[in-house]
Each structure stands twice: as structure tokens, then as C-alpha cells.
PDB file of N, CA and C in Angstrom:
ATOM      1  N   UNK A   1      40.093  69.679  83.285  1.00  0.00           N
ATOM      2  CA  UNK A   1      41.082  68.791  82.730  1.00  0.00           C
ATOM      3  C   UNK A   1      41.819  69.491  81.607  1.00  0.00           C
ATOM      4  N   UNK A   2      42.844  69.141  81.577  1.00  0.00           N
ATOM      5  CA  UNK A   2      43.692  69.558  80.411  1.00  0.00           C
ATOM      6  C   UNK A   2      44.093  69.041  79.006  1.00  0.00           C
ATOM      7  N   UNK A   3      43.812  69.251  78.178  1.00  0.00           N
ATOM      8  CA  UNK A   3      43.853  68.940  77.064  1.00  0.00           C
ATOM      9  C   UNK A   3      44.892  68.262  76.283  1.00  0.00           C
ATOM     10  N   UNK A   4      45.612  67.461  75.614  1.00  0.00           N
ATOM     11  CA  UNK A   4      46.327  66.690  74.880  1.00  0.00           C
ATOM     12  C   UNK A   4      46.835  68.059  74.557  1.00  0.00           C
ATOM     13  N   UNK A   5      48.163  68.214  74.097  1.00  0.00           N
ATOM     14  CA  UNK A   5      48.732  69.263  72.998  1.00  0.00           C
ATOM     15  C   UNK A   5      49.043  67.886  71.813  1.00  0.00           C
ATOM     16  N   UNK A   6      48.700  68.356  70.546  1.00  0.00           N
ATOM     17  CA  UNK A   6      49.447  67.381  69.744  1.00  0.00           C
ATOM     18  C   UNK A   6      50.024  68.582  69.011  1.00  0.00           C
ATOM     19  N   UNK A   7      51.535  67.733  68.760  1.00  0.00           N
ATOM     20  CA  UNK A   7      52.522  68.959  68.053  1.00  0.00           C
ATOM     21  C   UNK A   7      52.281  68.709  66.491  1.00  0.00           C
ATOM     22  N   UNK A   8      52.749  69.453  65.869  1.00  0.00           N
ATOM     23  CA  UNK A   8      53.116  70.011  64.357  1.00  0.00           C
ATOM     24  C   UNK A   8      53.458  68.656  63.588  1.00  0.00           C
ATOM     25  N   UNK A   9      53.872  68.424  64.724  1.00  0.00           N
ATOM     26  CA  UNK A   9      55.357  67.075  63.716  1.00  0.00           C
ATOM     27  C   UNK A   9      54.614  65.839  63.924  1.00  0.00           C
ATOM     28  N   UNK A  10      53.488  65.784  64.961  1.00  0.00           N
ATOM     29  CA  UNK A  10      52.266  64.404  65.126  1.00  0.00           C
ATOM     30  C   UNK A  10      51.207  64.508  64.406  1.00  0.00           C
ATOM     31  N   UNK A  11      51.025  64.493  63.242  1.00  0.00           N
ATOM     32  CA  UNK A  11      49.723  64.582  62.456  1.00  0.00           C
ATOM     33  C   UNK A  11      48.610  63.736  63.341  1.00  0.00           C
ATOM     34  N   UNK A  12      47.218  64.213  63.347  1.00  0.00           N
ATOM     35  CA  UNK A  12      46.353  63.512  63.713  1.00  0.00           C
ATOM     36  C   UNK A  12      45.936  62.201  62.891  1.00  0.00           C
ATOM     37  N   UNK A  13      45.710  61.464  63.460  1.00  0.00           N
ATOM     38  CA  UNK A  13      45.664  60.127  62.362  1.00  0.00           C
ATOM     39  C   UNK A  13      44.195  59.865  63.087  1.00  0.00           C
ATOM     40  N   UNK A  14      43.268  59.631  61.588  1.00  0.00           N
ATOM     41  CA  UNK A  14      42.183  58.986  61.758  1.00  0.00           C
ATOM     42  C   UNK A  14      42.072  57.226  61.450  1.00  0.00           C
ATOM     43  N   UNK A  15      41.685  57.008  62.676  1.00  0.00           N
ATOM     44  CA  UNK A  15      41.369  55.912  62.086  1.00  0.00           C
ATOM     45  C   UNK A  15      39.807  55.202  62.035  1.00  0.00           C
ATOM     46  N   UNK A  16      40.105  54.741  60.571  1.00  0.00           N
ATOM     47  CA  UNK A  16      38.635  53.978  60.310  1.00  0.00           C
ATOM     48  C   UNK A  16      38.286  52.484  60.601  1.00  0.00           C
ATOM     49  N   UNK A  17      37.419  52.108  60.775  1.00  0.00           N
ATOM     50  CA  UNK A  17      37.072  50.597  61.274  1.00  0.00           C
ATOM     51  C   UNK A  17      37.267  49.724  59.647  1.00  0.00           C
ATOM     52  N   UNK A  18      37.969  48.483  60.322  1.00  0.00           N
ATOM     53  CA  UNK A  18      38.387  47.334  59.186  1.00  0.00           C
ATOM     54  C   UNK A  18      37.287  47.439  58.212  1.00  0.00           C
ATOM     55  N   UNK A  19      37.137  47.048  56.804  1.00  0.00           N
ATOM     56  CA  UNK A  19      35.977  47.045  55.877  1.00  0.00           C
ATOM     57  C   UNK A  19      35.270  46.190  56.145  1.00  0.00           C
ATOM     58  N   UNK A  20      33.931  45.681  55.623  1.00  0.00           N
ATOM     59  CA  UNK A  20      33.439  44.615  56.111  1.00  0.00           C
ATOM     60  C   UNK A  20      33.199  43.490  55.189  1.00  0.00           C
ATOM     61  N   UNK A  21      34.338  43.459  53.810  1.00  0.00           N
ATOM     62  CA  UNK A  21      34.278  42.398  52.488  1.00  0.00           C
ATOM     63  C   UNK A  21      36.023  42.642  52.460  1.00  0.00           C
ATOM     64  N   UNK A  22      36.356  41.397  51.806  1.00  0.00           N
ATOM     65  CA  UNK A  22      37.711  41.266  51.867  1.00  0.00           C
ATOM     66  C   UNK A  22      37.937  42.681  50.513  1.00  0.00           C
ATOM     67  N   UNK A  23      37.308  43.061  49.639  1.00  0.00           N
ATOM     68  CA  UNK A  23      37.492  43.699  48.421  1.00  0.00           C
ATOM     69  C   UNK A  23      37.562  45.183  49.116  1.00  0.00           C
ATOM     70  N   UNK A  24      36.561  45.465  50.430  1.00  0.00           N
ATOM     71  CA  UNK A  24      37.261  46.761  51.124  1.00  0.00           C
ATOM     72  C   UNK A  24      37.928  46.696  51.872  1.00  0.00           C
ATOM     73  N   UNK A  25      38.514  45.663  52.447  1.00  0.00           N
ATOM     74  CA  UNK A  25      39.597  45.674  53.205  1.00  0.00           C
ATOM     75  C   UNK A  25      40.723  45.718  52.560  1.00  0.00           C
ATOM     76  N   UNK A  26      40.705  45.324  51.372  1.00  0.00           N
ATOM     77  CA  UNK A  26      41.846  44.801  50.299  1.00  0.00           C
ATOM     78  C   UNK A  26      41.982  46.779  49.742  1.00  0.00           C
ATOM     79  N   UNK A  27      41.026  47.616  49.617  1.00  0.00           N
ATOM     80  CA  UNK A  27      40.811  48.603  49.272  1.00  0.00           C
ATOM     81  C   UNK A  27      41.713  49.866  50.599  1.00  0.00           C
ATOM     82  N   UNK A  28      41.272  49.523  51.891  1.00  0.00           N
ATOM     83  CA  UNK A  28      41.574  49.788  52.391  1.00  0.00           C
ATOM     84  C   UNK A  28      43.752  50.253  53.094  1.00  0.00           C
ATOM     85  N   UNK A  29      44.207  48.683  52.385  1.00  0.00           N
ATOM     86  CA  UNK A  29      45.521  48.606  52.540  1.00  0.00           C
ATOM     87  C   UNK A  29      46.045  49.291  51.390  1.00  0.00           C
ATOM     88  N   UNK A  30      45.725  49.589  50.452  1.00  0.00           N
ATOM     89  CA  UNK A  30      46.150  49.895  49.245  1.00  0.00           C
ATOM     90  C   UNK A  30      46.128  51.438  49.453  1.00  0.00           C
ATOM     91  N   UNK A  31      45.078  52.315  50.289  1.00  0.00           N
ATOM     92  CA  UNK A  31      45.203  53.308  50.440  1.00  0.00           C
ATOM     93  C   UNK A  31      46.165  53.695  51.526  1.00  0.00           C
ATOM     94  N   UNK A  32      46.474  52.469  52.246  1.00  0.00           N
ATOM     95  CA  UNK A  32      47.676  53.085  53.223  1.00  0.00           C
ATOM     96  C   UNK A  32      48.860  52.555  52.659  1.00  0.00           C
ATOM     97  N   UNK A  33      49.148  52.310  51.990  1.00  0.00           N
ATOM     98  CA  UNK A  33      49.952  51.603  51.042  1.00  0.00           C
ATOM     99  C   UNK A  33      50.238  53.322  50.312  1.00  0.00           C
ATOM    100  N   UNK A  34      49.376  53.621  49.666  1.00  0.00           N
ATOM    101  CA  UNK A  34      50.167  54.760  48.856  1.00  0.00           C
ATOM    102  C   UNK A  34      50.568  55.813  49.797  1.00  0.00           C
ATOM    103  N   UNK A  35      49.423  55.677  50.546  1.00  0.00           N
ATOM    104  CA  UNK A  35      49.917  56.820  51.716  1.00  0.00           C
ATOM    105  C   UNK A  35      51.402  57.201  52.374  1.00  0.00           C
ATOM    106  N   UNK A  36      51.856  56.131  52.511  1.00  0.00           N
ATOM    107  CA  UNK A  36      53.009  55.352  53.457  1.00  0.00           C
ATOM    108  C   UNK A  36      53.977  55.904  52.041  1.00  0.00           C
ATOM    109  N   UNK A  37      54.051  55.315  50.371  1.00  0.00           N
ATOM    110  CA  UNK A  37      54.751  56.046  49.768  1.00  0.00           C
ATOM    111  C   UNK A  37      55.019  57.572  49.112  1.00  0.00           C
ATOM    112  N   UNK A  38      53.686  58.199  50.128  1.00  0.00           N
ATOM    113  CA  UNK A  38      53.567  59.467  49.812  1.00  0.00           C
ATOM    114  C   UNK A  38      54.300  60.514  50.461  1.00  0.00           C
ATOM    115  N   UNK A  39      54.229  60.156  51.686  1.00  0.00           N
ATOM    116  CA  UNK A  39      55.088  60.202  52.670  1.00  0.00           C
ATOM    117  C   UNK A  39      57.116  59.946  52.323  1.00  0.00           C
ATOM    118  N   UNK A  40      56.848  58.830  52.473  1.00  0.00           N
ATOM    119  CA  UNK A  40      58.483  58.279  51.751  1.00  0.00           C
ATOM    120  C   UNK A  40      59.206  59.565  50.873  1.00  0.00           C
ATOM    121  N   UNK A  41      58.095  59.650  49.627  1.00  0.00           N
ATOM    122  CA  UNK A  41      58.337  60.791  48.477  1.00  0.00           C
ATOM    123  C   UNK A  41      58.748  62.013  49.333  1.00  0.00           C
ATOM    124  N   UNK A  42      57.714  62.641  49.944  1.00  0.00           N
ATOM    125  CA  UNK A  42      57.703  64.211  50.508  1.00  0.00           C
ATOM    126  C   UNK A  42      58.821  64.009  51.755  1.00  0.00           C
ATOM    127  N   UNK A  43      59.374  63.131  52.660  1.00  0.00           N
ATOM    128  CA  UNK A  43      60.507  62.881  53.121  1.00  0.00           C
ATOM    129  C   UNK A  43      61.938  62.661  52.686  1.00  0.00           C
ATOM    130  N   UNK A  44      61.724  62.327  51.580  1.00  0.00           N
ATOM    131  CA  UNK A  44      63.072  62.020  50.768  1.00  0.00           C
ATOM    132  C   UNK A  44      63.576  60.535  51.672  1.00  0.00           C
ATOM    133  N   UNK A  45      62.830  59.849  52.039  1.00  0.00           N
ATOM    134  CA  UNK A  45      63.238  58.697  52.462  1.00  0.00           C
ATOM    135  C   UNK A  45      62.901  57.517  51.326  1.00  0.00           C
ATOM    136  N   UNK A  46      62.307  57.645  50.506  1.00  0.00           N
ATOM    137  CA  UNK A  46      61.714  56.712  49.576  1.00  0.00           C
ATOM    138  C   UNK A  46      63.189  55.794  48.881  1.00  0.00           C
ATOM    139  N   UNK A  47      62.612  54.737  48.626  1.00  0.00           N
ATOM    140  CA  UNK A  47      63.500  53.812  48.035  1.00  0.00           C
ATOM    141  C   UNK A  47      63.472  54.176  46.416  1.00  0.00           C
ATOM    142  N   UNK A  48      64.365  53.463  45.765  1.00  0.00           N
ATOM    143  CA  UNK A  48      64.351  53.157  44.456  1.00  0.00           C
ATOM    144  C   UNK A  48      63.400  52.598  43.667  1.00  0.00           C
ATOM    145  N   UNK A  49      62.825  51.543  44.476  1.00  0.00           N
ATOM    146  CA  UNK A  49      61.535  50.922  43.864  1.00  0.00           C
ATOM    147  C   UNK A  49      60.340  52.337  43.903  1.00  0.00           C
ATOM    148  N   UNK A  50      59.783  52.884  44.566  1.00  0.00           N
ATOM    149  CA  UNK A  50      59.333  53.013  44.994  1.00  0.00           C
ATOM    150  C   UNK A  50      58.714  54.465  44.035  1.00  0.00           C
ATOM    151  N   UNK A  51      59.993  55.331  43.953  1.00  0.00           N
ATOM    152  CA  UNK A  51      60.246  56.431  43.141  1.00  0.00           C
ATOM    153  C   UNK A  51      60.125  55.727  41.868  1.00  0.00           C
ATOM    154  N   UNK A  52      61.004  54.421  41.098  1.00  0.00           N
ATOM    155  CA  UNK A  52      60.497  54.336  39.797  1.00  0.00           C
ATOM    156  C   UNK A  52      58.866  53.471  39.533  1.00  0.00           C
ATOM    157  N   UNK A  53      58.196  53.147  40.350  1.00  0.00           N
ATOM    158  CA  UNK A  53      57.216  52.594  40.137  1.00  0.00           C
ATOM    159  C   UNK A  53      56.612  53.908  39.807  1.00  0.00           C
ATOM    160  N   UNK A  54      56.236  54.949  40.327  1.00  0.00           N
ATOM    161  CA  UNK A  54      55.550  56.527  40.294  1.00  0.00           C
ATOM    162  C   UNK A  54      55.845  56.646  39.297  1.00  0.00           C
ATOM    163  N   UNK A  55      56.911  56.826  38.634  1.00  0.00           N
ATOM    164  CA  UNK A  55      58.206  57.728  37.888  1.00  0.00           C
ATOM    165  C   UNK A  55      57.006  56.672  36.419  1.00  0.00           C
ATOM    166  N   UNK A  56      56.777  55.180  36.453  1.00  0.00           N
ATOM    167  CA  UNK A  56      56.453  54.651  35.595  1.00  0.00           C
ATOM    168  C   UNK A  56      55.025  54.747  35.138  1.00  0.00           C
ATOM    169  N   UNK A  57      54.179  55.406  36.354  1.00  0.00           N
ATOM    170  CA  UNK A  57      53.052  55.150  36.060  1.00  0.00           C
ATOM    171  C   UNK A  57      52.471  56.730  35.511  1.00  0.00           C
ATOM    172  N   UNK A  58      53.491  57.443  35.668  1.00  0.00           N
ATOM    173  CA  UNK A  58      53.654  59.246  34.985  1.00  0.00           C
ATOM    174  C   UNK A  58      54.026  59.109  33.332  1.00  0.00           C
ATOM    175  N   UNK A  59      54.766  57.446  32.763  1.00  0.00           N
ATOM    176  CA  UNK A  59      55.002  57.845  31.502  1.00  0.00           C
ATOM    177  C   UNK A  59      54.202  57.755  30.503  1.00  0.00           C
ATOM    178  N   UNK A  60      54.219  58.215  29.818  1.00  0.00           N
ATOM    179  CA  UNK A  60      53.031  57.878  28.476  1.00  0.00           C
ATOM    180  C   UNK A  60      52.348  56.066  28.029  1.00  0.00           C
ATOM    181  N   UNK A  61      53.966  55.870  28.183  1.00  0.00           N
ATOM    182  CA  UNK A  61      53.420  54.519  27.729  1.00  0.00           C
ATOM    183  C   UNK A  61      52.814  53.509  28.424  1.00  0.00           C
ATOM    184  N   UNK A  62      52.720  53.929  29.720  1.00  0.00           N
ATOM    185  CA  UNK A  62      51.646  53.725  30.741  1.00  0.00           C
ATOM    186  C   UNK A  62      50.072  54.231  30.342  1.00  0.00           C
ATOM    187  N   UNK A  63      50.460  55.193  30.190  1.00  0.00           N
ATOM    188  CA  UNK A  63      49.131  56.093  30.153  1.00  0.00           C
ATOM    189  C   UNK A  63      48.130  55.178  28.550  1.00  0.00           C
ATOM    190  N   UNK A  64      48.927  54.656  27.811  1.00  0.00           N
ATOM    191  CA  UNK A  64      48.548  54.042  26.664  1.00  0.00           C
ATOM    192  C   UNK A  64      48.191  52.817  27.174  1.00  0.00           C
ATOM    193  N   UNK A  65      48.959  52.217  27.471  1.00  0.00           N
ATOM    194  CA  UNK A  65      48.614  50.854  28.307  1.00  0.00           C
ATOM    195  C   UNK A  65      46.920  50.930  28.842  1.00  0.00           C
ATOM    196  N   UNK A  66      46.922  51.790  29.678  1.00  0.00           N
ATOM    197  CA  UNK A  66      45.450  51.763  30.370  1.00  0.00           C
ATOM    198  C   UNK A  66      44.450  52.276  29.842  1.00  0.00           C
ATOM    199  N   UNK A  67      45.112  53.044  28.230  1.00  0.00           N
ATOM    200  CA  UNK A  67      43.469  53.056  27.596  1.00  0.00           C
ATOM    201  C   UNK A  67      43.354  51.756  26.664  1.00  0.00           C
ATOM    202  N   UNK A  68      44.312  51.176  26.405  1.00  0.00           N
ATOM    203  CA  UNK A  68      44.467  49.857  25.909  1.00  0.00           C
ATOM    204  C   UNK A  68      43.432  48.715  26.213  1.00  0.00           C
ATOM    205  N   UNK A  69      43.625  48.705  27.940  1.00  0.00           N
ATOM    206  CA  UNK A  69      43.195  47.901  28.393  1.00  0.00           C
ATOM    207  C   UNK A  69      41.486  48.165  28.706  1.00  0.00           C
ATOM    208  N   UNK A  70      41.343  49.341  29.111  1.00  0.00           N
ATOM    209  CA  UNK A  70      39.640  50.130  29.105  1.00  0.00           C
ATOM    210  C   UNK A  70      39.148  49.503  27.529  1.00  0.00           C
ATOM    211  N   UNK A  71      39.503  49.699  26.378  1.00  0.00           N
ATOM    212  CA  UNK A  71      39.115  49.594  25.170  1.00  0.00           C
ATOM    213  C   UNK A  71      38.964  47.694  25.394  1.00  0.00           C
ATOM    214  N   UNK A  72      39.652  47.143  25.857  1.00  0.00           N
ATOM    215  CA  UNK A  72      39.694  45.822  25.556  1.00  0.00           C
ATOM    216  C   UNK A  72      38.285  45.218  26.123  1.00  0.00           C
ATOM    217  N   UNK A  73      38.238  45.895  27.661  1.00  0.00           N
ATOM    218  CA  UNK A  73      37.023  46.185  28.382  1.00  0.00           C
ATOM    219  C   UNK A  73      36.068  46.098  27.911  1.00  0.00           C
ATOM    220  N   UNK A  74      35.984  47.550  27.148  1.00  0.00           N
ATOM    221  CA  UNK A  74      34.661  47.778  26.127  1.00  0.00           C
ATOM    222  C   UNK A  74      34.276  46.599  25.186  1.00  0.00           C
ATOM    223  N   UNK A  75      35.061  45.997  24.414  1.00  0.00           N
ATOM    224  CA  UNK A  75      35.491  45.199  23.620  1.00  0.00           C
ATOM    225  C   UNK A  75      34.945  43.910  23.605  1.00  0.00           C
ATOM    226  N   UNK A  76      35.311  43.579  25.185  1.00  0.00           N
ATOM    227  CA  UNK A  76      34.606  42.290  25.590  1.00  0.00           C
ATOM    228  C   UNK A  76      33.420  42.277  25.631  1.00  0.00           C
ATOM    229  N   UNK A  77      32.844  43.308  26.079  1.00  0.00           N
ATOM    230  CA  UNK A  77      31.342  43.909  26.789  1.00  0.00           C
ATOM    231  C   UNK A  77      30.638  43.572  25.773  1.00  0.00           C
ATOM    232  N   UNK A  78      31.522  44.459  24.605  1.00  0.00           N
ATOM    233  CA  UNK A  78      30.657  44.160  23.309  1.00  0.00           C
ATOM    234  C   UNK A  78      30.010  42.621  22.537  1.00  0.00           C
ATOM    235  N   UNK A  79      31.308  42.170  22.884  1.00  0.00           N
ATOM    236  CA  UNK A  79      31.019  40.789  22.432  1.00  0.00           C
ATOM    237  C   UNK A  79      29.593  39.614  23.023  1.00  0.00           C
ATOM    238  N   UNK A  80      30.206  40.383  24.605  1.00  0.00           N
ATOM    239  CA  UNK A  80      28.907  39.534  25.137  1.00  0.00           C
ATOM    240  C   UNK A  80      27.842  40.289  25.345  1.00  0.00           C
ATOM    241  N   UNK A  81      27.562  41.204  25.084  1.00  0.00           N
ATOM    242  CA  UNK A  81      26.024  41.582  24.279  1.00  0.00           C
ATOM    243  C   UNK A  81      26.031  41.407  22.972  1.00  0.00           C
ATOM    244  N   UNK A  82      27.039  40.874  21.908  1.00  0.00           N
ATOM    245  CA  UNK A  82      26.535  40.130  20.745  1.00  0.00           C
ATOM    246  C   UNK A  82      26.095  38.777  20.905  1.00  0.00           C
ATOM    247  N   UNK A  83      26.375  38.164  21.699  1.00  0.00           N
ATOM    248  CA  UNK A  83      25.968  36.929  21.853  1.00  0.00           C
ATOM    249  C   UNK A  83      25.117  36.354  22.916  1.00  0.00           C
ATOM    250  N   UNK A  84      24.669  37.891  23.268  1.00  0.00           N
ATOM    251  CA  UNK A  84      23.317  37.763  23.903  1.00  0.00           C
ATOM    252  C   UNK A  84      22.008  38.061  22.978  1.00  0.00           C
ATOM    253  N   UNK A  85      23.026  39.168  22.152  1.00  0.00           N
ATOM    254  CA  UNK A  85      21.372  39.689  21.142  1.00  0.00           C
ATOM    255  C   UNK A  85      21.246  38.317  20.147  1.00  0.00           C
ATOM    256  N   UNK A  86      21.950  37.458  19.459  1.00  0.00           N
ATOM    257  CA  UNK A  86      22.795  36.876  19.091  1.00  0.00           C
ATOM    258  C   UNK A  86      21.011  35.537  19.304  1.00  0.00           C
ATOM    259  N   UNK A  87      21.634  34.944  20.989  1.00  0.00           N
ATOM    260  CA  UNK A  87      20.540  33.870  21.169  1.00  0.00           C
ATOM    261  C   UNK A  87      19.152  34.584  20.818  1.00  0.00           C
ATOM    262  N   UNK A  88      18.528  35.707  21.498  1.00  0.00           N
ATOM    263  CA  UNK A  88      17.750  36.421  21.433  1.00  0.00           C
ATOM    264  C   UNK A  88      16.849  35.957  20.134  1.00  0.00           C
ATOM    265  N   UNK A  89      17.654  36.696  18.947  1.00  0.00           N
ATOM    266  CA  UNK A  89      17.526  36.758  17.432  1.00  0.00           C
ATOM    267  C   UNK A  89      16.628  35.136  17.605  1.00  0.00           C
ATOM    268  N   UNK A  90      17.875  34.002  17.702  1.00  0.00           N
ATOM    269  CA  UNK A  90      17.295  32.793  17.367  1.00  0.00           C
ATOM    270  C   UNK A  90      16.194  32.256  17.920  1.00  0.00           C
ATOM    271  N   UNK A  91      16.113  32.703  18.878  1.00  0.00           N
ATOM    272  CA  UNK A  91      14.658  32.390  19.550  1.00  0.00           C
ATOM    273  C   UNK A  91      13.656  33.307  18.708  1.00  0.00           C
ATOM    274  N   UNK A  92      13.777  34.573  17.902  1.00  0.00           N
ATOM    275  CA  UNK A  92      13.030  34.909  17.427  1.00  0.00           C
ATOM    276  C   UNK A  92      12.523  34.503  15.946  1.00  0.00           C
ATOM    277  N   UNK A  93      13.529  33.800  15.247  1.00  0.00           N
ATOM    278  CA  UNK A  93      13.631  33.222  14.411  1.00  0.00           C
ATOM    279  C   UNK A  93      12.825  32.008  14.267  1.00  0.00           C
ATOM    280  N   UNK A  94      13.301  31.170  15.525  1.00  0.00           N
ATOM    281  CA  UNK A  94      12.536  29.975  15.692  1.00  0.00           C
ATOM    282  C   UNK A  94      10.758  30.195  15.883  1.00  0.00           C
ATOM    283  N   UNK A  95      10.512  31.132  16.926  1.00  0.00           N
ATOM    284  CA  UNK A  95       9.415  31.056  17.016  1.00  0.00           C
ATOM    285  C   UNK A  95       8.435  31.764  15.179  1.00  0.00           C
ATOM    286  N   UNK A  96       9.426  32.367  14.621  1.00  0.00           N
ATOM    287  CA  UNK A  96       8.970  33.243  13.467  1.00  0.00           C
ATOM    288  C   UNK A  96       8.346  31.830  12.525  1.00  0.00           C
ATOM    289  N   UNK A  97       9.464  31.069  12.930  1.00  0.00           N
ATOM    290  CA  UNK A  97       9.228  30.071  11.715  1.00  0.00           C
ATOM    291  C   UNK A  97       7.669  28.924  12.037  1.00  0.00           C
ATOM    292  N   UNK A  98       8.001  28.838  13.401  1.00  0.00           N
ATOM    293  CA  UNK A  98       6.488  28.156  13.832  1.00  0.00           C
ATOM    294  C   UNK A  98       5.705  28.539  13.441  1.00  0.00           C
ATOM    295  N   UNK A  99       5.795  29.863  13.869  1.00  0.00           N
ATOM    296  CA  UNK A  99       4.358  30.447  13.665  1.00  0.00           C
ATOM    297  C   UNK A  99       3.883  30.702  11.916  1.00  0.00           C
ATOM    298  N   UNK A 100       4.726  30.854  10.599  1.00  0.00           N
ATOM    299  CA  UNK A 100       4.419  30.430   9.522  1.00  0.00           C
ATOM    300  C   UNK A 100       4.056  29.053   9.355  1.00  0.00           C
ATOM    301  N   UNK A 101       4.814  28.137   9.736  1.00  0.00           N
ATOM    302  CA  UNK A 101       4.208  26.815   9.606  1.00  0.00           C
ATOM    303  C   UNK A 101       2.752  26.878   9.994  1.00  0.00           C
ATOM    304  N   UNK A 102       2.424  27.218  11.377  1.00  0.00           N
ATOM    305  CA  UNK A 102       1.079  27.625  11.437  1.00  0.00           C
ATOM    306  C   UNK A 102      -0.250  27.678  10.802  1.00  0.00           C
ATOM    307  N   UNK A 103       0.469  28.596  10.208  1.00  0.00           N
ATOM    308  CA  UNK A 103      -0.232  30.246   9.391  1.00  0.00           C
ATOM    309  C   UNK A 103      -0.482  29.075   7.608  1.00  0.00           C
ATOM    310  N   UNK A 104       0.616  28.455   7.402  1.00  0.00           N
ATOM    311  CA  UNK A 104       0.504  28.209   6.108  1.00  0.00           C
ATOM    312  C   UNK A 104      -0.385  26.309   6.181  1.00  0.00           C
ATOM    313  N   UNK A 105      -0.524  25.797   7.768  1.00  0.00           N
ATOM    314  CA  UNK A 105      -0.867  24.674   7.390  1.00  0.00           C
ATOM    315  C   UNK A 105      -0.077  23.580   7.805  1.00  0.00           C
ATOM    316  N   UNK A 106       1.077  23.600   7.347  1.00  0.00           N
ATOM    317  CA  UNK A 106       1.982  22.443   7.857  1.00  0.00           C
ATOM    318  C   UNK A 106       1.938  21.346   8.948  1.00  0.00           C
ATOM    319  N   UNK A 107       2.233  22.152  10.291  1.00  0.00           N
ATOM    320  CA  UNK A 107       2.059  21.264  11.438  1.00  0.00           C
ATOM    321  C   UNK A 107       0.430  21.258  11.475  1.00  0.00           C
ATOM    322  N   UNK A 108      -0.539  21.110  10.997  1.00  0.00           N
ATOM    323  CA  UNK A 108      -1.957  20.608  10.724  1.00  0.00           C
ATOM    324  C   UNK A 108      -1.660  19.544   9.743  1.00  0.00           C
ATOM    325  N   UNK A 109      -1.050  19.359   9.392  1.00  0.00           N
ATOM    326  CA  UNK A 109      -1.598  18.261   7.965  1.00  0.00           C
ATOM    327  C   UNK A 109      -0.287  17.292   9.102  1.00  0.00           C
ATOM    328  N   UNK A 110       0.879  17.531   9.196  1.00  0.00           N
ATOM    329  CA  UNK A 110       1.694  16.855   9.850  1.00  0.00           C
ATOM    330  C   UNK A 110       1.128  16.236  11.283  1.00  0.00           C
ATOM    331  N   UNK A 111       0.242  16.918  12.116  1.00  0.00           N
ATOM    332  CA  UNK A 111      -0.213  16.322  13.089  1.00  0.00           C
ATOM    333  C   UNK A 111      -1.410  15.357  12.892  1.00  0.00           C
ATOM    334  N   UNK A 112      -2.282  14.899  11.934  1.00  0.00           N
ATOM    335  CA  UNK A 112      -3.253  14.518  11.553  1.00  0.00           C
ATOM    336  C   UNK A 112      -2.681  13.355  11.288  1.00  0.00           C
ATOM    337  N   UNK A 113      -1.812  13.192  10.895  1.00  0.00           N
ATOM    338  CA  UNK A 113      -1.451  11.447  10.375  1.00  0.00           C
ATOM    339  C   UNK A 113      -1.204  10.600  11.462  1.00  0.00           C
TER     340      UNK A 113
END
């Protein structure tokens, strides 16, 4: 049998099976999504949108933006492990204090009546 010729100008295209969560499938379009404007670019067919969306995500003040937003990230993270160590503490507090009451008598003379 004879073999397929595929020419120069037919790239082989792989294809992969659909993801199996909407978050890789959603992953999935996004990579043919840039693909498709990568293409556009290296053709000189690309639109206007298309070139300044790139053109925007190359400028600095992009590039600031997204450590902006990483820091805010961090930021939050932080918060809610303060207000995890936060309950933590009070439970340690509370039990600290029982256990002096304890120690000194209190809930004994208070439970006796």
C-alpha cells in the first residue's frame, strides 16, 4: 500500500480527545484559541483586535497589573490564615482559662452549691 504524502503547506494536526471536566475542556479551547491567533500573527492575516490584545499584554502596565493581582492573592491567603490562627488562639485561650479555674478552685466551689 501506498502511503499518504502530506505536503509542507498541510501541517500534521494532532488531535486530542475532549477533556473530561468542563475546566479542561474550557482549557482546552483557549489553547486553540491562541493557536488560531498565532497563526493569524505569522500569516499576516490577523485582525486589529487581535494584534492589539498581544501588543497589550507585552506592555508594562500589564505586566504590573498581574503582579498586582498575584500580591492581592497572597494577601487574601494571608488574611484567611489570620483568621484561622485567629479562632485557633481562642479556643486556646478558652480552654487556658478553664483549666486555671480548675487549678485555682472555682468551678469546685461553684459546682457544690
Amino acid at each position: 500500500m501506498a502511503s499518504r504524502r502530506v505536503s509542507e503547506e498541510e501541517p500534521k494536526k494532532s488531535r486530542r480527545p475532549p477533556g473530561t471536566t468542563p475546566e479542561a475542556r474550557e482549557n482546552q479551547m483557549i489553547a486553540l484559541a491562541v493557536d488560531a491567533a498565532e497563526k493569524q500573527l505569522r500569516d499576516g492575516t490577523a485582525s486589529s483586535q487581535v494584534i492589539t490584545h498581544y501588543l497589550k499584554l507585552a506592555s508594562p502596565r500589564e505586566t504590573l497589573e498581574r503582579e498586582r493581582l498575584a500580591k492581592e492573592n497572597l494577601l487574601v491567603d494571608a488574611k484567611i490564615e489570620s483568621m484561622a490562627t485567629q479562632g485557633e488562639l481562642k479556643e486556646l485561650y478558652v480552654e487556658a482559662m478553664a483549666a486555671m479555674r480548675r487549678y485555682s478552685g472555682i468551678e469546685a466551689a461553684e459546682g457544690s452549691d
